[in-house]
N, C-alpha and C. Protein backbone atom coordinates (compact mmCIF):
# COMPACT_ATOMS: atom_id res chain seq x y z
N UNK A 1 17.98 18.45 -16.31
CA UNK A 1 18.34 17.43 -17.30
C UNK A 1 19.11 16.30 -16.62
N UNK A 2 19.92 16.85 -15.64
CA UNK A 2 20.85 15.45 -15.18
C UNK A 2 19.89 14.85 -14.18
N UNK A 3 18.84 15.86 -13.18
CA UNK A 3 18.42 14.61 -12.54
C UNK A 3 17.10 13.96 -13.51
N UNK A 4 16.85 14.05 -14.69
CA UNK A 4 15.87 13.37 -15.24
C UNK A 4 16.51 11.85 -15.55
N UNK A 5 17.76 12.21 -16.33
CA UNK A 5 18.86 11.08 -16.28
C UNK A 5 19.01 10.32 -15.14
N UNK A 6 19.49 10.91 -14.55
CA UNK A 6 20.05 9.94 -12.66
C UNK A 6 18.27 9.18 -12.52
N UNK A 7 17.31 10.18 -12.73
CA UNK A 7 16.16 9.52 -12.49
C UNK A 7 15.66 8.08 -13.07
N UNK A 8 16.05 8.33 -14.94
CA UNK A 8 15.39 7.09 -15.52
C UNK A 8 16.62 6.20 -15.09
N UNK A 9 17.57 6.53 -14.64
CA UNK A 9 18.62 5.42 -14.89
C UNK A 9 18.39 4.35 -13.75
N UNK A 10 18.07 5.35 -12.69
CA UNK A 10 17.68 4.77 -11.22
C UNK A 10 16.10 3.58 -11.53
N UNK A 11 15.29 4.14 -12.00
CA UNK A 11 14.47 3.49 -12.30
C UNK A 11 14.56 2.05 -13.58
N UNK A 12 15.67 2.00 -14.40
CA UNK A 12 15.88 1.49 -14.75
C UNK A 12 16.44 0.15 -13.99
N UNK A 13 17.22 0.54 -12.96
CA UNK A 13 17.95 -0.25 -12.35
C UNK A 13 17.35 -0.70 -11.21
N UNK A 14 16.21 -0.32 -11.02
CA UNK A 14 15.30 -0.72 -9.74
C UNK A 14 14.26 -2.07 -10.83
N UNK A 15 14.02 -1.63 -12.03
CA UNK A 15 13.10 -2.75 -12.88
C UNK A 15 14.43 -3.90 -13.09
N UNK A 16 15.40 -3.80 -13.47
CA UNK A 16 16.47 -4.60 -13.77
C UNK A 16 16.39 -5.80 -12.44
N UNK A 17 16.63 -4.97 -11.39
CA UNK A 17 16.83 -6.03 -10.20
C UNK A 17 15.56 -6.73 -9.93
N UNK A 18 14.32 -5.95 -10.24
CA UNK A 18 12.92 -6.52 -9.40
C UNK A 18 13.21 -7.29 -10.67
N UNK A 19 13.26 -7.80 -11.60
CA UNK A 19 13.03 -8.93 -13.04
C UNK A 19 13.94 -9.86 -12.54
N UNK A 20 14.91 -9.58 -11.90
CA UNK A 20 16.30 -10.57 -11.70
C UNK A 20 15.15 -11.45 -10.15
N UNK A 21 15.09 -10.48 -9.34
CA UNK A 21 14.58 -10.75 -8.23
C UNK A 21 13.26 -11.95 -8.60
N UNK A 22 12.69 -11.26 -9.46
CA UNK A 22 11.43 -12.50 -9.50
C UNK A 22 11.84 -13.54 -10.63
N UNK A 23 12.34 -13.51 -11.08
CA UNK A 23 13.12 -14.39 -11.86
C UNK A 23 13.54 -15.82 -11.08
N UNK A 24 13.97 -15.11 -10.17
CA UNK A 24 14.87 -15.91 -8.84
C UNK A 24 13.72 -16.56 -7.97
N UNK A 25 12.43 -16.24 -8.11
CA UNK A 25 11.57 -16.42 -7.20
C UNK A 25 10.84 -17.70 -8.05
N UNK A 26 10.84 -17.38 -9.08
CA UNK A 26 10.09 -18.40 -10.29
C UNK A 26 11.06 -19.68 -10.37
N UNK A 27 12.37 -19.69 -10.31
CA UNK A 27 13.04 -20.67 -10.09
C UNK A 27 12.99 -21.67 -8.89
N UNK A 28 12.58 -20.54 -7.84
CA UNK A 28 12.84 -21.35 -6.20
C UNK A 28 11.32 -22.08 -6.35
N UNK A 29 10.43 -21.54 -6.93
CA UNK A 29 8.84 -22.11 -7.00
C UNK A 29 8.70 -23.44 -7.71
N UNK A 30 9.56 -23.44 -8.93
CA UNK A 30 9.54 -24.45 -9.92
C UNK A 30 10.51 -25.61 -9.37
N UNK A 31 11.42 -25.75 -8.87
CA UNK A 31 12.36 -26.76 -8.44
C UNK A 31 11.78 -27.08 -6.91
């Protein structure tokens, strides 16, 4: 049970950054 947790959380936080990350990429493209 806890590593299913540690799991989605990790994965959560790996989609969080890659959205931030291309986010950041869509900005540097557009300006």
């Amino acid at each position: 049970m806890i590593t299913l947790i540690s799991y989605i959380t990790f994965l959560f936080t790996v989609l969080l950054v890659g959205s931030v990350l291309f986010a950041g990429l869509i900005k540097i493209k557009l300006i």
